[in-house]
Protein backbone atom coordinates (compact mmCIF):
# COMPACT_ATOMS: atom_id res chain seq x y z
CA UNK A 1 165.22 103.56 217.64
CA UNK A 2 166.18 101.86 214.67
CA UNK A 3 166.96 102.76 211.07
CA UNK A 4 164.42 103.29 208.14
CA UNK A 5 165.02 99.77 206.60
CA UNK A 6 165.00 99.57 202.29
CA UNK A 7 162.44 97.18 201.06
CA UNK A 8 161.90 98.54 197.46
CA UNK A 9 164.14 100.15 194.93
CA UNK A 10 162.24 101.17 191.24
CA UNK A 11 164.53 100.80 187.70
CA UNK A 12 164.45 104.95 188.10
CA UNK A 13 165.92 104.67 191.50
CA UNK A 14 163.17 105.39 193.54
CA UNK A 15 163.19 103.93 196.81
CA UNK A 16 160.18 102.53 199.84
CA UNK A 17 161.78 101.98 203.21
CA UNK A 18 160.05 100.84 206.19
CA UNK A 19 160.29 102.46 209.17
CA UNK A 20 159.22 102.28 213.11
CA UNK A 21 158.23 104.63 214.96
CA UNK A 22 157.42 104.59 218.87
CA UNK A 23 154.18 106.59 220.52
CA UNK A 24 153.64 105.95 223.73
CA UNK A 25 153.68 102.50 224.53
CA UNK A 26 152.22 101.84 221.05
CA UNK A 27 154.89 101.06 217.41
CA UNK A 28 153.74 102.19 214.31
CA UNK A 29 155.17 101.15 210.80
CA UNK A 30 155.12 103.76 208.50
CA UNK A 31 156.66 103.86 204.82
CA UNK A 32 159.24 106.19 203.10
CA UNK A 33 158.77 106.83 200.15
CA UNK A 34 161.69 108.78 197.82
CA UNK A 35 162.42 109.74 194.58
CA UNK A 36 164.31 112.64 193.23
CA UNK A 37 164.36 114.48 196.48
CA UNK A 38 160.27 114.02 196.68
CA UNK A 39 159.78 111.84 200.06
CA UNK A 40 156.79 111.48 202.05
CA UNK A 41 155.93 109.35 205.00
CA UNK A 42 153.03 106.92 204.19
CA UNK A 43 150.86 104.74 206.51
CA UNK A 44 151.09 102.07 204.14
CA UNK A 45 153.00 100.36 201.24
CA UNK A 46 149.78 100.44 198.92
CA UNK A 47 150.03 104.47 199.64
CA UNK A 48 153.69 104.65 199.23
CA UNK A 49 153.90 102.80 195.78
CA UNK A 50 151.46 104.94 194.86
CA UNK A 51 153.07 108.06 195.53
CA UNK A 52 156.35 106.61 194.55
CA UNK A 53 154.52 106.06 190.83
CA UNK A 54 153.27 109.54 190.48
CA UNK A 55 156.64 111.04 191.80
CA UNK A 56 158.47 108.75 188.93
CA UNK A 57 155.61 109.69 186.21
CA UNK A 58 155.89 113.83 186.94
């Protein structure tokens, strides 16, 4: 299994990584999404910038 891998790092230091994730015979890419200690997996990078914008504007 492989590492989350960084894609996207804010001016505040919030960060997206991408990250694989094996079910089955089937991968899915999901997204990391961190800032401050707030993370949460998203299904995609639209979601994940998203939450990674409300996290930074709390």
């Amino acid at each position: 299994m492989a590492l989350p891998q960084l894609i996207f790092i804010s001016p505040e230091g919030g960060t997206i990584h991408k990250y694989e994730l094996t079910g089955g015979k089937r991968l899915f890419m999901r997204f990391i999404s961190c800032y401050s200690g707030n993370c949460r997996f998203n299904e995609s990078i639209e979601e994940a910038a998203k939450h990674l914008d409300a996290a930074i504007n709390q």
